[in-house]
N, C-alpha and C. Protein backbone atom coordinates (compact mmCIF):
# COMPACT_ATOMS: atom_id res chain seq x y z
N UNK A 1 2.27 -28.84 38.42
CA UNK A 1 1.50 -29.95 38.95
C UNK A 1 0.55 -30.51 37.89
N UNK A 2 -0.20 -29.50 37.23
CA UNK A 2 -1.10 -29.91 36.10
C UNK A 2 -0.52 -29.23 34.83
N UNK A 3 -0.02 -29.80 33.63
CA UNK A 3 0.04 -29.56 32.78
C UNK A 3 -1.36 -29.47 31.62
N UNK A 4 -2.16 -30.10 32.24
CA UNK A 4 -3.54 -30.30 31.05
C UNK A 4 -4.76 -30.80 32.16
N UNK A 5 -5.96 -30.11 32.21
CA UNK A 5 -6.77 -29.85 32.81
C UNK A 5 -8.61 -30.40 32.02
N UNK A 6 -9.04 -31.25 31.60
CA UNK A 6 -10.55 -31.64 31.45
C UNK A 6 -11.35 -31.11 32.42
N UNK A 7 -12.32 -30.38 32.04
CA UNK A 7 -13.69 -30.05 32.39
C UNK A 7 -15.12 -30.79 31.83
N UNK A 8 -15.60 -31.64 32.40
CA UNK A 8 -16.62 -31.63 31.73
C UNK A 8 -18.07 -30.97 31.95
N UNK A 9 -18.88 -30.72 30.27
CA UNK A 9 -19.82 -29.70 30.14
C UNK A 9 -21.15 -30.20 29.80
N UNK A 10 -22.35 -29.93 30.30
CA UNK A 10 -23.15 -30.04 29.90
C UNK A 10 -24.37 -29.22 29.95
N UNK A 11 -23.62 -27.80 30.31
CA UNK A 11 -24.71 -26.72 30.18
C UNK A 11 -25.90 -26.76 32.04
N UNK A 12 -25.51 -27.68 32.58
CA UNK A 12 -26.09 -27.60 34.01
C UNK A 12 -25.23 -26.78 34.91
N UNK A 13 -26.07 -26.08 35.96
CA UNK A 13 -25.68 -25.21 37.11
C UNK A 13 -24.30 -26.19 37.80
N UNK A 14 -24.02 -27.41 38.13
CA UNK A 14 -23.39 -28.16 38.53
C UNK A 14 -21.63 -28.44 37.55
N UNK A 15 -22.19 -28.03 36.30
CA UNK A 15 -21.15 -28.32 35.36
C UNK A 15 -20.79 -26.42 35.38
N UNK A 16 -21.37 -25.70 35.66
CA UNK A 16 -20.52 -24.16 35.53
C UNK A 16 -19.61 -23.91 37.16
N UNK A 17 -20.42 -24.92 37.85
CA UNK A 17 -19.05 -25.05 38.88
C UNK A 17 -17.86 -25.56 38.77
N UNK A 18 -17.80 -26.55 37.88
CA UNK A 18 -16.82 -27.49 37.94
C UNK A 18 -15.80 -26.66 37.19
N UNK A 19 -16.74 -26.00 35.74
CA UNK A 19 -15.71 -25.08 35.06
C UNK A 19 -15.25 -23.74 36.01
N UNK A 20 -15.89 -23.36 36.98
CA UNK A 20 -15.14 -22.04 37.39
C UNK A 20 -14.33 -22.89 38.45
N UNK A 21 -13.85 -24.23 38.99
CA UNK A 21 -12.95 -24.62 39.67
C UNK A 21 -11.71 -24.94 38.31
N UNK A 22 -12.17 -25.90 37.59
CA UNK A 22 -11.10 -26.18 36.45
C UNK A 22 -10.46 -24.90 35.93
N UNK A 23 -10.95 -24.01 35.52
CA UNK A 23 -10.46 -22.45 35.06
C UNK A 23 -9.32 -21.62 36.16
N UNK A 24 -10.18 -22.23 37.63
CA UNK A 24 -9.08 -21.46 38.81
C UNK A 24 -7.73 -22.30 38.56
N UNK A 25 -8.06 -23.56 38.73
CA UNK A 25 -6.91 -24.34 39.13
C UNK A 25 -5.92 -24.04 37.74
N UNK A 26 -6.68 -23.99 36.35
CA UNK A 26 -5.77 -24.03 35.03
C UNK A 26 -4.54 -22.95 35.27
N UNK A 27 -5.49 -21.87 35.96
CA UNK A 27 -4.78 -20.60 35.92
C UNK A 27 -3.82 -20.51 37.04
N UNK A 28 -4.22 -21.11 37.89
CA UNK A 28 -3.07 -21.18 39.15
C UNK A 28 -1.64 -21.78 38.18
N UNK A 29 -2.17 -23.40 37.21
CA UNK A 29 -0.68 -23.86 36.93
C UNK A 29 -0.50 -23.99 36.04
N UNK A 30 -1.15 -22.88 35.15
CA UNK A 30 -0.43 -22.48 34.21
C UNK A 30 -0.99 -23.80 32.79
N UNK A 31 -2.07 -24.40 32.93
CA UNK A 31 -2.41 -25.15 32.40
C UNK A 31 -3.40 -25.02 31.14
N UNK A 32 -3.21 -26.21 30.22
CA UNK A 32 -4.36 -26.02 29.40
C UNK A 32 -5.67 -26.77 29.65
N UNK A 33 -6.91 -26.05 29.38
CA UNK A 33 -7.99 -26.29 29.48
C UNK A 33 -8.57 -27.30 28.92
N UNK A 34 -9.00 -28.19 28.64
CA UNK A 34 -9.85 -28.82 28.22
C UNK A 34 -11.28 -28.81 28.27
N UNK A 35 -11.89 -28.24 27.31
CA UNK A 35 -13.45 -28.32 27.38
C UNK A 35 -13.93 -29.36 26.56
N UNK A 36 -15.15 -30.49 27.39
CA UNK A 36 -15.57 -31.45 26.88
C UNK A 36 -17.18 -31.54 26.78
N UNK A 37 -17.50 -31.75 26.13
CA UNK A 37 -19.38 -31.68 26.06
C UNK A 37 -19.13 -33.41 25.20
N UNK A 38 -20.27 -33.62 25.03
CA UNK A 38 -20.59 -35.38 24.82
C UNK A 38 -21.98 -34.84 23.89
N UNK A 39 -22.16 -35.06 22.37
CA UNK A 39 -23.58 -34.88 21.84
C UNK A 39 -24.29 -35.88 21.97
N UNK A 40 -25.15 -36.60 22.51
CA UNK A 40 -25.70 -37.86 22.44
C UNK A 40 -27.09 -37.57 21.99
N UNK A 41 -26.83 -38.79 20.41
CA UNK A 41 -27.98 -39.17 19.97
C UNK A 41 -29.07 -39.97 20.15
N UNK A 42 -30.09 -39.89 19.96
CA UNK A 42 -31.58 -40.67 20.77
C UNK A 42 -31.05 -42.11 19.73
N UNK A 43 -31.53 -42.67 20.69
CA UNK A 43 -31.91 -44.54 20.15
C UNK A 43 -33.31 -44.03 19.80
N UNK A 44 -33.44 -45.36 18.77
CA UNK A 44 -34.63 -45.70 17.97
C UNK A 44 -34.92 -46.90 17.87
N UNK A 45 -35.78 -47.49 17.94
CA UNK A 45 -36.34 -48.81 17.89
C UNK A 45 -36.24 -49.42 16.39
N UNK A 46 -35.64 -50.45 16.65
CA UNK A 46 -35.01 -51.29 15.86
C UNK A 46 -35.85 -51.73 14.34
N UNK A 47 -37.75 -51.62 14.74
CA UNK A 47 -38.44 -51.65 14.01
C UNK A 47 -38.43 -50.56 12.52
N UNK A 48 -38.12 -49.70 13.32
CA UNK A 48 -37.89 -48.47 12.46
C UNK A 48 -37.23 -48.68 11.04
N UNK A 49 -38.25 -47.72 9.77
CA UNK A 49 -37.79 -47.93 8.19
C UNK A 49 -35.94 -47.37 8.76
N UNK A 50 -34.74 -47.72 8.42
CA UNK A 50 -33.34 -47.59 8.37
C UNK A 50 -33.34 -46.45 7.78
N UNK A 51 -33.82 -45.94 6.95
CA UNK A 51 -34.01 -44.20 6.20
C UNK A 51 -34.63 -43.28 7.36
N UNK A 52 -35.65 -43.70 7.66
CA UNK A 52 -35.89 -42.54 8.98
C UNK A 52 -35.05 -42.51 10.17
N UNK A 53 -34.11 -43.80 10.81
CA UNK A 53 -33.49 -43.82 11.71
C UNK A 53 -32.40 -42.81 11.10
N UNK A 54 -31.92 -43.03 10.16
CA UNK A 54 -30.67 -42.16 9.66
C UNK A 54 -30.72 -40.75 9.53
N UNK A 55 -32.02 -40.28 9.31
CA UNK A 55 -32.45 -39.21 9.10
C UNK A 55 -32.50 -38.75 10.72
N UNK A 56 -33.40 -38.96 11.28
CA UNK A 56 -33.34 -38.66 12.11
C UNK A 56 -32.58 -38.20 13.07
N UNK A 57 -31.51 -39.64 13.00
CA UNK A 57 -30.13 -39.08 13.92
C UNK A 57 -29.09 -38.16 12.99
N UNK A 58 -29.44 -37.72 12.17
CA UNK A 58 -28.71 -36.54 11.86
C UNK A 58 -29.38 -35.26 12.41
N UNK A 59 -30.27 -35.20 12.41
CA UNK A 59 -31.14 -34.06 12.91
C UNK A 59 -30.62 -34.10 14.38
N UNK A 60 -30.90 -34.62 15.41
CA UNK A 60 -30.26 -34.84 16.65
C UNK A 60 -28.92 -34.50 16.34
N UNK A 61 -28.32 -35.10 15.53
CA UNK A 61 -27.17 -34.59 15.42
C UNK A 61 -26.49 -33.17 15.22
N UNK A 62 -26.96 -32.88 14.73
CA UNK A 62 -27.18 -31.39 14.13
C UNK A 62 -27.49 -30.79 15.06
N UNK A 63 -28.78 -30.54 15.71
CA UNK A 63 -29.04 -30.00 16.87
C UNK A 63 -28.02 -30.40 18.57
N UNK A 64 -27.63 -31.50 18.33
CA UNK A 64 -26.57 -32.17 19.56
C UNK A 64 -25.26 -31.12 19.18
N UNK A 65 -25.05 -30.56 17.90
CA UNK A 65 -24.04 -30.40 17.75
C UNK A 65 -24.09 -28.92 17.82
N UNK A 66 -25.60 -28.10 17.59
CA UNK A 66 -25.00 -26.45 17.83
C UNK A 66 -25.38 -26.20 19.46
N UNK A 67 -26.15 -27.14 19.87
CA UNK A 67 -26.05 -27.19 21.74
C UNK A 67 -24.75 -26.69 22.07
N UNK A 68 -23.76 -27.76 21.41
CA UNK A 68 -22.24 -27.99 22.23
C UNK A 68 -21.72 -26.81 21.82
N UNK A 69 -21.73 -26.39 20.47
CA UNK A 69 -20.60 -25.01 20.21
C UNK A 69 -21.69 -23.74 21.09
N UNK A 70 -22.69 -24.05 21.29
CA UNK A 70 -22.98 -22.83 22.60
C UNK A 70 -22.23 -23.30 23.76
N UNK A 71 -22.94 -23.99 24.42
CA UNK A 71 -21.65 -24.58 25.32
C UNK A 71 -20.40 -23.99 25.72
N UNK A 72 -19.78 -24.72 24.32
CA UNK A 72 -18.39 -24.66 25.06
C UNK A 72 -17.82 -23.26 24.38
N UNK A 73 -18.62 -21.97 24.04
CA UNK A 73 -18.50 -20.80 23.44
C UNK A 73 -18.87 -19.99 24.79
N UNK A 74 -19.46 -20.27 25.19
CA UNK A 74 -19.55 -19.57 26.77
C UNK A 74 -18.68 -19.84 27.87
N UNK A 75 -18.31 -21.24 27.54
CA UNK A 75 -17.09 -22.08 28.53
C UNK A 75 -15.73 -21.36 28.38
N UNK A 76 -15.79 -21.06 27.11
CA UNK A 76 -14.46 -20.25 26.80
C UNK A 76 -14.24 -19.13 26.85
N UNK A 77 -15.63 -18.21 26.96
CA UNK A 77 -15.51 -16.62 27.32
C UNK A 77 -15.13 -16.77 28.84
N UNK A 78 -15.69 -17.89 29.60
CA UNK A 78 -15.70 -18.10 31.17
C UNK A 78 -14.38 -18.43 31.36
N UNK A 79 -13.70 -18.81 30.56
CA UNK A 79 -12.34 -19.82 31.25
C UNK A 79 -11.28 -18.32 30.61
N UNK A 80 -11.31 -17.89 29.55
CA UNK A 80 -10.68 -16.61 29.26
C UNK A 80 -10.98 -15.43 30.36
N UNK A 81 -11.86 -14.96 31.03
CA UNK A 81 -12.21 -14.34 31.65
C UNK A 81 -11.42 -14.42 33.08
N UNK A 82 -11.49 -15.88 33.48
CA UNK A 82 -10.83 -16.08 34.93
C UNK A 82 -9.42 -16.12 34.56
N UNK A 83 -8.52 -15.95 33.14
CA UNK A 83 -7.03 -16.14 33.11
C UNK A 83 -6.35 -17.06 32.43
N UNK A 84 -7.31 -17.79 32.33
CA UNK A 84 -7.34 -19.03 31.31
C UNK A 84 -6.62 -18.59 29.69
N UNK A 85 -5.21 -19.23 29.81
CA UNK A 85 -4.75 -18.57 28.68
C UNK A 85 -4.65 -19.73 27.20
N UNK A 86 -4.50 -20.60 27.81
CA UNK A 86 -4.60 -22.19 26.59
C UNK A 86 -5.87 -23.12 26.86
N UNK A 87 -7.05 -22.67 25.89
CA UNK A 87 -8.70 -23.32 25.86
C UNK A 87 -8.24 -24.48 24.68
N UNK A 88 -8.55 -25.56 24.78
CA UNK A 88 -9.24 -26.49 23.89
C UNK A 88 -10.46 -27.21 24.28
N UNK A 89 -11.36 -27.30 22.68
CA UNK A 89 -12.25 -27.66 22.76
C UNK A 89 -12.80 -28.71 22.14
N UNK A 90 -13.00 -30.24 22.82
CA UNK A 90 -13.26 -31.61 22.32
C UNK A 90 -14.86 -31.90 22.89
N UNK A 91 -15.25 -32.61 21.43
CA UNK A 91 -16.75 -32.51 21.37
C UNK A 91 -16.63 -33.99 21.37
N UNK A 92 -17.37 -34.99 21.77
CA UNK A 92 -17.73 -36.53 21.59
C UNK A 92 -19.18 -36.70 21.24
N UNK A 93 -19.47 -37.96 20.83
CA UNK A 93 -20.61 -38.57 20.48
C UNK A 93 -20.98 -39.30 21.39
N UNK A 94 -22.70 -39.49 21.83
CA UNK A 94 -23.01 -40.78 22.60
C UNK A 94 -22.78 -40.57 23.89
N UNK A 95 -22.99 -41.66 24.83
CA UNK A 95 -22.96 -41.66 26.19
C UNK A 95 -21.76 -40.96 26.65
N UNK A 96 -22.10 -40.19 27.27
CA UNK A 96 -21.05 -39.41 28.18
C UNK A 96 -19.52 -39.70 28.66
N UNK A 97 -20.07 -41.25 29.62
CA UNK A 97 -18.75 -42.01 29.83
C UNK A 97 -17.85 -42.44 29.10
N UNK A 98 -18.55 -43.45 28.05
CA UNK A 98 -17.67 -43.56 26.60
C UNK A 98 -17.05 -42.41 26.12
N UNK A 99 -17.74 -41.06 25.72
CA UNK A 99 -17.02 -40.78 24.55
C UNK A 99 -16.19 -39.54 25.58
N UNK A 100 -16.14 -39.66 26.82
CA UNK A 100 -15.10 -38.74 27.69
C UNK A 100 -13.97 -39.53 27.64
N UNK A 101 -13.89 -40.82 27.69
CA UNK A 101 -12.94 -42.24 27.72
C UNK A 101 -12.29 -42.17 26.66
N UNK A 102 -13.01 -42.59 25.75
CA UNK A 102 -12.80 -42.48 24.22
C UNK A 102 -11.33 -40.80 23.74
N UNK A 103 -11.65 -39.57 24.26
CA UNK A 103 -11.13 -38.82 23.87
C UNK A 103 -10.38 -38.65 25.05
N UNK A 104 -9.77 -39.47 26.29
CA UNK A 104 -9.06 -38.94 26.99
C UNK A 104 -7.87 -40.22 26.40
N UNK A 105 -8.24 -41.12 25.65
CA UNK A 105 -7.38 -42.03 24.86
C UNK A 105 -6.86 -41.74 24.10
N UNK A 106 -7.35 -40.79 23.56
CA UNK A 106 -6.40 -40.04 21.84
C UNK A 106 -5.46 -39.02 22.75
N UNK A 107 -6.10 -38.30 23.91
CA UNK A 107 -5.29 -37.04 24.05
C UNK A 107 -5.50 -37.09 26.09
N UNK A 108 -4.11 -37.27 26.51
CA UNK A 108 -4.43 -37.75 27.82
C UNK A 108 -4.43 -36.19 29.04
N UNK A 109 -4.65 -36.37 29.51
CA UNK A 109 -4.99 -35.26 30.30
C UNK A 109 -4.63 -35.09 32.23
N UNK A 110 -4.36 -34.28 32.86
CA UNK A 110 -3.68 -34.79 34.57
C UNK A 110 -4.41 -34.96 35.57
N UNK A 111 -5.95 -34.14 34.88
CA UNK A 111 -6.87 -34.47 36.15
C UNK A 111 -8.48 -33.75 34.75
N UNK A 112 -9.26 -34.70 36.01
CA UNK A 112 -10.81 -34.22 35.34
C UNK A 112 -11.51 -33.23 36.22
N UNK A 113 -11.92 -32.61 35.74
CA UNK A 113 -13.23 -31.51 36.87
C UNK A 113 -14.13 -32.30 36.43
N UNK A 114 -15.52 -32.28 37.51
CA UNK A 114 -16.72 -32.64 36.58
C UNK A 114 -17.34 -32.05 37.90
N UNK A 115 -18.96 -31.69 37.73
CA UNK A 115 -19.82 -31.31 38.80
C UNK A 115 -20.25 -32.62 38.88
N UNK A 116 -21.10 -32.95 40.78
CA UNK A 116 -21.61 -33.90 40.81
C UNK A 116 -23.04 -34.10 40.17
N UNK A 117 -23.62 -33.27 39.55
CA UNK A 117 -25.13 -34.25 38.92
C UNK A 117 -24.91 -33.49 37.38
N UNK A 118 -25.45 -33.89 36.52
CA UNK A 118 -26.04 -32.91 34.95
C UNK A 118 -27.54 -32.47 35.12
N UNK A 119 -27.74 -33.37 33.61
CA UNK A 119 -29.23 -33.10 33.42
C UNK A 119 -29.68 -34.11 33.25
N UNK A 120 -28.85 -35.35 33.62
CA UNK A 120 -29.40 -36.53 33.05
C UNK A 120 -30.64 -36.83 33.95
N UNK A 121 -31.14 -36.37 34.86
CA UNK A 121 -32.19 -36.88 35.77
C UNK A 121 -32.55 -38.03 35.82
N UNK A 122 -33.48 -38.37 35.88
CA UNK A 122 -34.06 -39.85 36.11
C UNK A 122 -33.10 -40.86 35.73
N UNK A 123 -32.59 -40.71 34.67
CA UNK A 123 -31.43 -42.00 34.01
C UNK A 123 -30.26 -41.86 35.02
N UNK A 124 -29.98 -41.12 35.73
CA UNK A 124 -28.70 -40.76 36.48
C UNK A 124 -29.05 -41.56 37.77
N UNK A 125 -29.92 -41.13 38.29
CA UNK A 125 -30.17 -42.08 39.37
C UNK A 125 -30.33 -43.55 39.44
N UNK A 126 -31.08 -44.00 37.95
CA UNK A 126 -31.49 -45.40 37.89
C UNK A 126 -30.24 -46.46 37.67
N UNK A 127 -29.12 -45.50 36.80
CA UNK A 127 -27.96 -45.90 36.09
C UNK A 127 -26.90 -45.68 37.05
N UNK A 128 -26.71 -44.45 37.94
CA UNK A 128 -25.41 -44.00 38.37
C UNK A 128 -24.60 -43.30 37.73
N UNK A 129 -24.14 -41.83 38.38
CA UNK A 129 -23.92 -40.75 37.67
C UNK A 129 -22.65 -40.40 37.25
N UNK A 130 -22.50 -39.68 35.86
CA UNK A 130 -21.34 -39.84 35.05
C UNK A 130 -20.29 -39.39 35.71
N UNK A 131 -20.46 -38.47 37.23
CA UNK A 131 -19.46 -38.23 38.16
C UNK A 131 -18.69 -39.23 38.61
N UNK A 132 -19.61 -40.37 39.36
CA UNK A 132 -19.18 -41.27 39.75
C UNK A 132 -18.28 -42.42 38.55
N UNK A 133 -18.95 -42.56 37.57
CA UNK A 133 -18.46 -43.79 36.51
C UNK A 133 -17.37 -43.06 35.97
N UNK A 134 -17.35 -41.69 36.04
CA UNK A 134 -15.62 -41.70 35.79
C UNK A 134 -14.77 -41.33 36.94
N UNK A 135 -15.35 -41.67 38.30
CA UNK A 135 -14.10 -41.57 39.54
C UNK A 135 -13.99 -42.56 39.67
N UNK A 136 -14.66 -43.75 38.72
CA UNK A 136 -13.76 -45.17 38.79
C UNK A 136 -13.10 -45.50 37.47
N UNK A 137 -13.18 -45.19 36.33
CA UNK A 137 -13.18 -45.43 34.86
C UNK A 137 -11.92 -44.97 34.20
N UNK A 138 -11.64 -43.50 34.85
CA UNK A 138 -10.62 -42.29 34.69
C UNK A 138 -9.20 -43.00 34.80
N UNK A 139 -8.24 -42.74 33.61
CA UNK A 139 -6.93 -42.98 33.86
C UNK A 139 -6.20 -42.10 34.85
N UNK A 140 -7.08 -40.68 35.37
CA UNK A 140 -5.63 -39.63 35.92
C UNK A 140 -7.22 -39.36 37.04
N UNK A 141 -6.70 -38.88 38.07
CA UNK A 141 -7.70 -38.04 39.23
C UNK A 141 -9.00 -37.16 38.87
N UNK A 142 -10.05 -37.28 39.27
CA UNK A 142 -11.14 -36.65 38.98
C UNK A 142 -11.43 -35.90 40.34
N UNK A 143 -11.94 -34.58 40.24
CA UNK A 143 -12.22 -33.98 40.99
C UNK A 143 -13.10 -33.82 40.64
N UNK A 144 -14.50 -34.17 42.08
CA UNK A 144 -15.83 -33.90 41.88
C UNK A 144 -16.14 -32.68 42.46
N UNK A 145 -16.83 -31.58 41.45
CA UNK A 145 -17.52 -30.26 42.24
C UNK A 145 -18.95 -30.21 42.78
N UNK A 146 -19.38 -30.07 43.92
CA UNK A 146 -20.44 -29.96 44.46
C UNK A 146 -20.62 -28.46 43.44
């Protein structure tokens, strides 16, 4: 039924559900995993010397980027653990929606897990949550985990 399985991660109580549903279901069909985390870098005001903006978002970057290999290093002891025998692990840049979009374009996938909230708090509510913008956005079925 599923040949290839997306989870998405962001280190919230809501996203370790979604992975212990994505991990059941992988293992029921025999599927590969997909683990996805999104690093997103801070905006900076436009005023800003172009040397400190650059600087800066490397630092974010850097730090965006050993977040995710914790992440998805625990995602994978978790998804090995429940049976999970084929893990991959795709990291994106930037807003969530984009760069889940973005990498389900290079490499397509049969269905998404995602929990319904992160950590985005306040921006999630004001904006509308990355659950929702990809149960309309998504080329293949998203399954939302309470």
């Amino acid at each position: 039924m599923f040949d290839k399985v997306m989870v998405a991660l962001d280190g919230s109580e809501h996203a370790a559900e979604a992975l212990q549903m994505a991990a059941a279901l992988s293992t029921r069909c025999g599927a590969t995993l997909v683990l996805f985390h999104a690093v997103e870098v801070s905006a900076f005001r436009s005023d800003y010397d172009m040397r400190v903006i650059a600087s800066a978002r490397e630092v974010y970057r850097k730090i965006g980027q050993e977040q995710a290999d914790a992440i998805m290093q625990e995602a994978e002891a978790t998804a090995h653990a429940a049976g999970v025998e084929r893990v991959e692990r795709v990291t994106g840049e930037g807003d969530p929606v984009k760069a889940m979009l973005s990498a389900l374009r290079e490499s397509p996938v049969d269905l998404i897990v995602i929990g319904t909230r992160g950590l985005t708090g306040l921006r999630e509510i004001a904006m509308g949550s990355v659950a929702h913008k990809m149960s309309v956005a998504a080329p293949c079925p998203v399954m939302i985990v309470k």
